[in-house]
PDB file of N, CA and C in Angstrom:
ATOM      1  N   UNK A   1     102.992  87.988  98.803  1.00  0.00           N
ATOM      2  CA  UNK A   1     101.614  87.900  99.167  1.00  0.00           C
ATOM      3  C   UNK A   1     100.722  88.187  97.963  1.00  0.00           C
ATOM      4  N   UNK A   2     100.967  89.101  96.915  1.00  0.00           N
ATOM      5  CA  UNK A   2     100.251  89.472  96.065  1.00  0.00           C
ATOM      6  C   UNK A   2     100.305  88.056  95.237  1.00  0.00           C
ATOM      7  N   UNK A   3     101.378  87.877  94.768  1.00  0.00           N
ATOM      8  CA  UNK A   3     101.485  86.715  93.818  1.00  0.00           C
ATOM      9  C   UNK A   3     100.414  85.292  94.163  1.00  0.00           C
ATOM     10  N   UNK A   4     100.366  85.275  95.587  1.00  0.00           N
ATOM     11  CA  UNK A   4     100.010  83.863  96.482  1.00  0.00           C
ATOM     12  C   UNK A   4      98.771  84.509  95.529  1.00  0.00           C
ATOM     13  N   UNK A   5      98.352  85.766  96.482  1.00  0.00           N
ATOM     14  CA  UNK A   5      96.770  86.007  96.067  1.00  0.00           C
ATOM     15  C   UNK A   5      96.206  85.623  95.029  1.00  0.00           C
ATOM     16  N   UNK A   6      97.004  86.189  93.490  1.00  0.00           N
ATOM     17  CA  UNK A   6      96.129  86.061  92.280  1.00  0.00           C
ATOM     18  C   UNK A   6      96.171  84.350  91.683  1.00  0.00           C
ATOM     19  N   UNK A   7      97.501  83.555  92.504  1.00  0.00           N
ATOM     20  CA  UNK A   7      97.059  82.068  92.130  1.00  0.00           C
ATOM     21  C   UNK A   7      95.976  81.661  93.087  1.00  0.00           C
ATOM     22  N   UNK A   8      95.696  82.122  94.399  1.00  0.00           N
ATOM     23  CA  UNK A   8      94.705  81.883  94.897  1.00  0.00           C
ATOM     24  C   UNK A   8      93.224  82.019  94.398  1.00  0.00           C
ATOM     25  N   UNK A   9      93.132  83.312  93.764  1.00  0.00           N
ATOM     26  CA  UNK A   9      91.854  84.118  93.540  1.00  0.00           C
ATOM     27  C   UNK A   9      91.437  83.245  92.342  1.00  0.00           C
ATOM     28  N   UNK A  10      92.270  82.572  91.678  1.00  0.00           N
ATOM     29  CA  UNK A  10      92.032  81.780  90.293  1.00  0.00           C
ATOM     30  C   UNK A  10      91.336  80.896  90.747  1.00  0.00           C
ATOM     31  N   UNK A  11      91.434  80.299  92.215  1.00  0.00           N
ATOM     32  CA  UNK A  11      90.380  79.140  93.007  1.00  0.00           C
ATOM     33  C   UNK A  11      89.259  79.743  93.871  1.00  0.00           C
ATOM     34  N   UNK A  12      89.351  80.785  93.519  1.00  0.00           N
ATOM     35  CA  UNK A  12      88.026  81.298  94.813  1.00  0.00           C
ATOM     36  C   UNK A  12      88.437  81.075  95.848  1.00  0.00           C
ATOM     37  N   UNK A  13      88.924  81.028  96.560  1.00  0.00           N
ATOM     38  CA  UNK A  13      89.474  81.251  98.127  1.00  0.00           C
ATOM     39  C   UNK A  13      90.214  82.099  98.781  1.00  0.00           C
ATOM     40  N   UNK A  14      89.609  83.213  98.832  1.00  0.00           N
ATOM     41  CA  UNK A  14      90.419  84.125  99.443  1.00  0.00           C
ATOM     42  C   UNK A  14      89.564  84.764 100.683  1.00  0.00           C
ATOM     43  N   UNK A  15      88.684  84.040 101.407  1.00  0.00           N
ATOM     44  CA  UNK A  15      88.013  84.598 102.804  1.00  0.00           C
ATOM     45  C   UNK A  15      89.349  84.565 103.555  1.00  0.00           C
ATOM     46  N   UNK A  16      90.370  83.528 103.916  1.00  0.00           N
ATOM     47  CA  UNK A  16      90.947  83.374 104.816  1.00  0.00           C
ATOM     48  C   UNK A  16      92.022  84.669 104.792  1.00  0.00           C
ATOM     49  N   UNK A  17      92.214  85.037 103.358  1.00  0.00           N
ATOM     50  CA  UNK A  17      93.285  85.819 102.836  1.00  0.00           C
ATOM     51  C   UNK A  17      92.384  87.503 103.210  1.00  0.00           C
ATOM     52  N   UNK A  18      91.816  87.717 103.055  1.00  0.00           N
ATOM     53  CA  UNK A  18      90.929  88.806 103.327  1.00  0.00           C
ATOM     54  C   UNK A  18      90.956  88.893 105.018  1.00  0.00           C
ATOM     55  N   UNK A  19      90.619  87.950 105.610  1.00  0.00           N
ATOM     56  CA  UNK A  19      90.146  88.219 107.447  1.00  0.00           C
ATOM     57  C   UNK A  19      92.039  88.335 107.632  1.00  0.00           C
ATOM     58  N   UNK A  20      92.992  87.936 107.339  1.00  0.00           N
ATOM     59  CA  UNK A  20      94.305  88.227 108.004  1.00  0.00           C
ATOM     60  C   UNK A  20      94.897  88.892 107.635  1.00  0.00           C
ATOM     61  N   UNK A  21      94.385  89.884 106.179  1.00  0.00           N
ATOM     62  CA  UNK A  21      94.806  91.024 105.729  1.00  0.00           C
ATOM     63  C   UNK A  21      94.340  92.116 106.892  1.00  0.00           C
ATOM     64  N   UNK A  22      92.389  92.183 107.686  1.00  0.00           N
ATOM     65  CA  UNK A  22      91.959  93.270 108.304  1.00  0.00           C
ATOM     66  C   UNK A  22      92.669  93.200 109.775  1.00  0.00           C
ATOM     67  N   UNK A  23      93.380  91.841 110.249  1.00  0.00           N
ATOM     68  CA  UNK A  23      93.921  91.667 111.412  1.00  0.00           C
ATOM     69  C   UNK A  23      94.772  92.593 111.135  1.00  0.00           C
ATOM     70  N   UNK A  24      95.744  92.005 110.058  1.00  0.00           N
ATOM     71  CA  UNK A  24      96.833  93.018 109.826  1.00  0.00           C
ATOM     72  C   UNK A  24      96.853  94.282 110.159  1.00  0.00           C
ATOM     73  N   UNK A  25      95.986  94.792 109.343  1.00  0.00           N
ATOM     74  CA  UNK A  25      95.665  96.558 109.161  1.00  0.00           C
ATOM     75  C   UNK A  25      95.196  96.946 110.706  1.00  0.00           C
ATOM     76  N   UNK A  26      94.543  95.767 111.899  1.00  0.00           N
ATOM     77  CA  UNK A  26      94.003  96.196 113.077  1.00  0.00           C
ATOM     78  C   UNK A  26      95.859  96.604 113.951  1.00  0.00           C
ATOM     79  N   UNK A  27      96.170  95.581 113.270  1.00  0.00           N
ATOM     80  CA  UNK A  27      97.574  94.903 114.376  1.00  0.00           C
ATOM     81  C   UNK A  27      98.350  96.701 114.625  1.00  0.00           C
ATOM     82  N   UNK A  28      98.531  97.324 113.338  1.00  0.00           N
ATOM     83  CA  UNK A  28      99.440  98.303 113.811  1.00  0.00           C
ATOM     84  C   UNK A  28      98.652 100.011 114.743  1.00  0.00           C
ATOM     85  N   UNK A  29      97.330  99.649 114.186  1.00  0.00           N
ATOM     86  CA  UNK A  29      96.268 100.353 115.403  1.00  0.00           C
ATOM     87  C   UNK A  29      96.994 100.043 116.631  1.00  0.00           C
ATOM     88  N   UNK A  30      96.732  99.120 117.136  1.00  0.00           N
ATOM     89  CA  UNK A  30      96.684  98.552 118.498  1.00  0.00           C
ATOM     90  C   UNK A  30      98.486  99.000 118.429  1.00  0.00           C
ATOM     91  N   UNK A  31      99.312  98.605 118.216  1.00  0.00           N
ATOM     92  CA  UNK A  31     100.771  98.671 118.596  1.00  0.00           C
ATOM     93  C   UNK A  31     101.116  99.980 118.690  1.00  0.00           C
ATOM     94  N   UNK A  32     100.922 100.725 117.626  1.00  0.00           N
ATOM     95  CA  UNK A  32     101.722 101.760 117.492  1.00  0.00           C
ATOM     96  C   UNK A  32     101.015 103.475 117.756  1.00  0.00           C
ATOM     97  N   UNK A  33      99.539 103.374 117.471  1.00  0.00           N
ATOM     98  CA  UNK A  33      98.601 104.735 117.324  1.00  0.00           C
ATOM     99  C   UNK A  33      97.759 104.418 119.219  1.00  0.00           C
ATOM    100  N   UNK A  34      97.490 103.507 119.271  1.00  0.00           N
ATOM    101  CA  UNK A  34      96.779 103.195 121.074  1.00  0.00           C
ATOM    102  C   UNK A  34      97.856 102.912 121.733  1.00  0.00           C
ATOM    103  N   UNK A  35      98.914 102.065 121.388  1.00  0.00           N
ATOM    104  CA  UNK A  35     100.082 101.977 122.142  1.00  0.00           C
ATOM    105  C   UNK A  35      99.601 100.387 123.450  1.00  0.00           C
ATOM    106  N   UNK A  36      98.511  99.919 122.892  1.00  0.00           N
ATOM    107  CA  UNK A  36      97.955  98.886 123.277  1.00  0.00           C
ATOM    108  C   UNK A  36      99.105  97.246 123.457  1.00  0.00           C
ATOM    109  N   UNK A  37     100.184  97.687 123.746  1.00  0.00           N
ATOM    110  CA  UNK A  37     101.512  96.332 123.645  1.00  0.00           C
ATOM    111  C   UNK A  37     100.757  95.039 123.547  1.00  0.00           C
ATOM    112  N   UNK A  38     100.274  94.695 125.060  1.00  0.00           N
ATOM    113  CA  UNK A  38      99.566  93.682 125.197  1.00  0.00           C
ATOM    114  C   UNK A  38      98.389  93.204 124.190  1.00  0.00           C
ATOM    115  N   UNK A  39      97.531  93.682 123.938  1.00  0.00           N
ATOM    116  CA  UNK A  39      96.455  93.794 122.669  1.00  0.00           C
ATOM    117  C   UNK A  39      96.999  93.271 121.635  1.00  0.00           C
ATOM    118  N   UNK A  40      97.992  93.843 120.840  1.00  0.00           N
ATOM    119  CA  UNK A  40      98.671  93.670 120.057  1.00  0.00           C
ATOM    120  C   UNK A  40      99.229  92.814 120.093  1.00  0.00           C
ATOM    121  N   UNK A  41      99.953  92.189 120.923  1.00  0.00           N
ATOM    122  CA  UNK A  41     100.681  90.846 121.012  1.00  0.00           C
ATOM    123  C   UNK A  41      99.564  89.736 120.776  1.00  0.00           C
ATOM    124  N   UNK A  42      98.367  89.853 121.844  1.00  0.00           N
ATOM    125  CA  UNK A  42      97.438  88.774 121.791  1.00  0.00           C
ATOM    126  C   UNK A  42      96.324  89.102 120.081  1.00  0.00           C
ATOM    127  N   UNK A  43      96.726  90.235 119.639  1.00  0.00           N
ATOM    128  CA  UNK A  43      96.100  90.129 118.004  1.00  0.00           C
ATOM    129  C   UNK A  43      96.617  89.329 117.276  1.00  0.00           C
ATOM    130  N   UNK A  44      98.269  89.725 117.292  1.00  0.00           N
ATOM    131  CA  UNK A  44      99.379  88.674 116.518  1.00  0.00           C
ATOM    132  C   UNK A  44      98.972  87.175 116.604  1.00  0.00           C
ATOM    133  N   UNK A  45      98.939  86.989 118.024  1.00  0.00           N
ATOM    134  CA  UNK A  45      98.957  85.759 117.876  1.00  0.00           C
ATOM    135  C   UNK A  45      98.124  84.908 116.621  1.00  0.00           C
ATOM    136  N   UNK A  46      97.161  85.588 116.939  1.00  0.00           N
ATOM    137  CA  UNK A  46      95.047  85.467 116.442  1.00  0.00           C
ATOM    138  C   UNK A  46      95.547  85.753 114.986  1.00  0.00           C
ATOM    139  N   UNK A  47      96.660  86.271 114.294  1.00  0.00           N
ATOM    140  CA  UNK A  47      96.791  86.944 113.471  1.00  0.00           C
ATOM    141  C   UNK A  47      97.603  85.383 112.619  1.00  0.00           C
ATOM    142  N   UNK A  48      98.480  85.002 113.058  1.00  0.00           N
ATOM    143  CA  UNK A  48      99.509  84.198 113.336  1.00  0.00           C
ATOM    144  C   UNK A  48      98.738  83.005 112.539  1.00  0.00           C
ATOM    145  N   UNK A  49      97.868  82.770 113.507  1.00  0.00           N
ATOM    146  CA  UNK A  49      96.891  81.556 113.092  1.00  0.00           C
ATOM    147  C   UNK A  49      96.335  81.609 111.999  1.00  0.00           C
ATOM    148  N   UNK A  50      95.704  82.760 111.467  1.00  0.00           N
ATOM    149  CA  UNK A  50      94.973  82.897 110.659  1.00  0.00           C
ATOM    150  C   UNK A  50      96.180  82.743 108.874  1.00  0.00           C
ATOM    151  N   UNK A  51      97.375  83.870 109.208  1.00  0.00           N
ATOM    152  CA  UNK A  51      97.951  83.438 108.006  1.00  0.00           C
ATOM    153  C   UNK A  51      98.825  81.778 107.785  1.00  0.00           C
ATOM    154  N   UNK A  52      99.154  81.666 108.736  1.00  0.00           N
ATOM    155  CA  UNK A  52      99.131  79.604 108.709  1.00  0.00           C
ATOM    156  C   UNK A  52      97.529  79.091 107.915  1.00  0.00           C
ATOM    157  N   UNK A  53      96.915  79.771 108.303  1.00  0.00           N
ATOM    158  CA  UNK A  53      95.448  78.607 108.279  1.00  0.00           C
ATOM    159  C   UNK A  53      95.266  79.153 106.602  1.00  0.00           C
ATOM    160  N   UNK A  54      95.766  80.482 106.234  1.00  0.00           N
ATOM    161  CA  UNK A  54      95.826  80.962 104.693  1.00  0.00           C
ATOM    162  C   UNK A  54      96.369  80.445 103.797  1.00  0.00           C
ATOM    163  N   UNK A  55      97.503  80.199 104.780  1.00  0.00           N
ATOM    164  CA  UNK A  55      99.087  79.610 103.517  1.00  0.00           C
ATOM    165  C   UNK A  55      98.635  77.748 103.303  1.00  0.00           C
ATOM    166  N   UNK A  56      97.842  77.282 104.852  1.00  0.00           N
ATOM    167  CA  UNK A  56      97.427  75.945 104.594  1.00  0.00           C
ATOM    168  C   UNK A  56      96.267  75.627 103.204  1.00  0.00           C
ATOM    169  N   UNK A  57      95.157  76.679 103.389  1.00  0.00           N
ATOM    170  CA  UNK A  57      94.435  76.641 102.351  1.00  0.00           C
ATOM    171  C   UNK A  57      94.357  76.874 101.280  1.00  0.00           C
ATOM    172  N   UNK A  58      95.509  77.992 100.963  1.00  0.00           N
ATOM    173  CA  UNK A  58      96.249  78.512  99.447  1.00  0.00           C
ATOM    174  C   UNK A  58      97.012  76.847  98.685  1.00  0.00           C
ATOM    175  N   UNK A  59      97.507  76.743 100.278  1.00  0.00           N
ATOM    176  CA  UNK A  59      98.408  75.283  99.821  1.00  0.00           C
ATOM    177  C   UNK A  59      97.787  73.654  98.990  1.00  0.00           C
ATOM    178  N   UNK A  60      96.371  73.776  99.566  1.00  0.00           N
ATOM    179  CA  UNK A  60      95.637  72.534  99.371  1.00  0.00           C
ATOM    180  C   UNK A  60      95.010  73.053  97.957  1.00  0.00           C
ATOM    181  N   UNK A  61      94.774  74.104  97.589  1.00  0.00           N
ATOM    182  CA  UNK A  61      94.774  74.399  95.736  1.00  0.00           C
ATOM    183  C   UNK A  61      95.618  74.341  95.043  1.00  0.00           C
ATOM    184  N   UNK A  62      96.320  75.133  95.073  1.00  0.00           N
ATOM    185  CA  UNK A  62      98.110  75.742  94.400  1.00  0.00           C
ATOM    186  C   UNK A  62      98.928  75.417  95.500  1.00  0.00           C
ATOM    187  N   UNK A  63      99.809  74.732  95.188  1.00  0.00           N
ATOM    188  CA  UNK A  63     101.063  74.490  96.319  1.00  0.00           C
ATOM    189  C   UNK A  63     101.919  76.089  95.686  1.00  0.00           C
ATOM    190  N   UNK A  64     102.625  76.676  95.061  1.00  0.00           N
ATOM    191  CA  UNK A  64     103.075  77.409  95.233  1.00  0.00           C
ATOM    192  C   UNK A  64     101.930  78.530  95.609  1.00  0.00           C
ATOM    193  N   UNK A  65     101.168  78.999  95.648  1.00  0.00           N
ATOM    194  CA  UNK A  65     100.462  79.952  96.707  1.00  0.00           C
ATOM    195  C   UNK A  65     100.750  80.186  98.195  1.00  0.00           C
ATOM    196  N   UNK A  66     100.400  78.766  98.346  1.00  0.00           N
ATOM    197  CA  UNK A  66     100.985  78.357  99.612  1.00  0.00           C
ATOM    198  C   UNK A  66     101.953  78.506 100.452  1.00  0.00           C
ATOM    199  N   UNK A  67     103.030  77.958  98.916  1.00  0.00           N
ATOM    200  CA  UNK A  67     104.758  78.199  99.708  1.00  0.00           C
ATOM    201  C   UNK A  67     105.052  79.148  99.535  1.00  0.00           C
ATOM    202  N   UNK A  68     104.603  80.088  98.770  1.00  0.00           N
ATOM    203  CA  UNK A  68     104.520  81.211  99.179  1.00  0.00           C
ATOM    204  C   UNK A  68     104.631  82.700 100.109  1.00  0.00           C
ATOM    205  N   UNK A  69     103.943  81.937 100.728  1.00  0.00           N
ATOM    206  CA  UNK A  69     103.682  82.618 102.107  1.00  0.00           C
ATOM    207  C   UNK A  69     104.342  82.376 103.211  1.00  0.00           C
ATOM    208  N   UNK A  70     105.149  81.683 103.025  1.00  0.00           N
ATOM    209  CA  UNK A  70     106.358  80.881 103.832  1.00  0.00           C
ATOM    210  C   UNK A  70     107.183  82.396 104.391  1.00  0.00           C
ATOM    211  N   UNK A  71     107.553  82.960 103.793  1.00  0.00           N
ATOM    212  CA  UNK A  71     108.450  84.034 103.661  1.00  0.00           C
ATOM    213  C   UNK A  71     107.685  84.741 105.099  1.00  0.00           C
ATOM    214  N   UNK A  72     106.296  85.164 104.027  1.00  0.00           N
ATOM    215  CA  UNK A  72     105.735  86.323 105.253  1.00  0.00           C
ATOM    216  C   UNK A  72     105.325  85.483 106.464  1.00  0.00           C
ATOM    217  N   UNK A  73     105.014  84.224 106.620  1.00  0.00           N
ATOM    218  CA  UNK A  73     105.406  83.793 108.402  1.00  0.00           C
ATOM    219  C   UNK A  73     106.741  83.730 109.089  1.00  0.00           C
ATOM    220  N   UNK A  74     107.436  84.280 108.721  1.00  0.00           N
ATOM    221  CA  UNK A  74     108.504  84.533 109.046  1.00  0.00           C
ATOM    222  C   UNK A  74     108.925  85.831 109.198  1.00  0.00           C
ATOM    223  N   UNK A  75     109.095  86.478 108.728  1.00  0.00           N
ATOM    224  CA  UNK A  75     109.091  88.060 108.501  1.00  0.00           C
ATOM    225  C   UNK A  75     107.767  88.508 109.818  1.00  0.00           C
ATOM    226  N   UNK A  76     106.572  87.432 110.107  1.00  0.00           N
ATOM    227  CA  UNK A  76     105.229  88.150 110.808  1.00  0.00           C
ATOM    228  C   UNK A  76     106.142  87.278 112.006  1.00  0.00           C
ATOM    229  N   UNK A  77     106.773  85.924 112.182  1.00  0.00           N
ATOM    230  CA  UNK A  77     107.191  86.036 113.230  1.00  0.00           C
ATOM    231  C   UNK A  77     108.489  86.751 113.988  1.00  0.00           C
ATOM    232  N   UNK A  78     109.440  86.967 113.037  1.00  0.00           N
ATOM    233  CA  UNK A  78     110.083  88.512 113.467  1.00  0.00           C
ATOM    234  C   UNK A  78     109.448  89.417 114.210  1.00  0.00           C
ATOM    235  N   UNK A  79     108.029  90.275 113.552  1.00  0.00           N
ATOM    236  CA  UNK A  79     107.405  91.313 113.884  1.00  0.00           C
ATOM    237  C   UNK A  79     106.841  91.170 115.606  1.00  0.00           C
ATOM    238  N   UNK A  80     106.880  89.535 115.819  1.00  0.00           N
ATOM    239  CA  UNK A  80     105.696  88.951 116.831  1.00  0.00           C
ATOM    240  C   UNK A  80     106.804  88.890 118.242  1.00  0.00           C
ATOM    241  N   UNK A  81     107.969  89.200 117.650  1.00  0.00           N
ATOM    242  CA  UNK A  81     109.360  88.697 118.697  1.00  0.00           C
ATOM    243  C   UNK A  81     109.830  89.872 119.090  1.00  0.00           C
ATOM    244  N   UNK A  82     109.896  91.040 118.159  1.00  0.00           N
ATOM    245  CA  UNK A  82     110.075  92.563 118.433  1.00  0.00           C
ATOM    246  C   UNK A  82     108.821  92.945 119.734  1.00  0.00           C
ATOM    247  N   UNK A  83     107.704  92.426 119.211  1.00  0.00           N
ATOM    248  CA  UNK A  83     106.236  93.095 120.315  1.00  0.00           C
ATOM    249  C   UNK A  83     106.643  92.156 121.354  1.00  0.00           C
ATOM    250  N   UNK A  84     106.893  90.920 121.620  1.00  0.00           N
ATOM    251  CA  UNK A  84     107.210  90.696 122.443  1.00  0.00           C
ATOM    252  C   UNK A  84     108.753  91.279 123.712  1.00  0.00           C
ATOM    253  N   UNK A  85     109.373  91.490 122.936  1.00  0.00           N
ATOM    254  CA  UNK A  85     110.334  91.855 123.829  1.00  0.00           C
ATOM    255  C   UNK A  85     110.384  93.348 123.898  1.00  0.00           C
ATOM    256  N   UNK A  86     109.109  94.387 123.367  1.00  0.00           N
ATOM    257  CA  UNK A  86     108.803  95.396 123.880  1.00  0.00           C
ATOM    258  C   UNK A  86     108.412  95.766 125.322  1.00  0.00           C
TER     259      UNK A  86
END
């Protein structure tokens, strides 16, 4: 993610990368400190979208930015399959 970032930041685009970083930081509020399951699942989702819609827009500057991020949608859909079968 860091790496995506600084080929990103070289294009100015990092709103998308910023709003699914604060989801992030909301996501483990809600799961783990409120204990909010449901919340949390329906953040992920919202969350989900947003780093797709990151890795799409990292992608249309820098393709490796992009592919990048391949990894962490994967690793976030792991995380999204654990809350679910909580």
């Amino acid at each position: 993610m860091g790496y995506a970032k600084y080929r990103a930041e070289l294009q100015k685009i990092l709103t998308p990368y910023e709003l699914q970083l604060g989801l992030n930081y909301i996501c483990s509020f809600l799961f783990f400190k409120w204990n909010l399951r449901g919340t949390a699942l329906i953040e992920m989702t919202a969350l989900f979208a947003k780093i797709s819609l990151t890795a799409y827009e990292f992608y249309k500057v820098d393709k490796v930015a992009g592919k990048l991020l391949i990894p962490y949608m994967g690793w976030f859909s792991f995380t999204w399959t654990l809350n679910y079968s909580i």
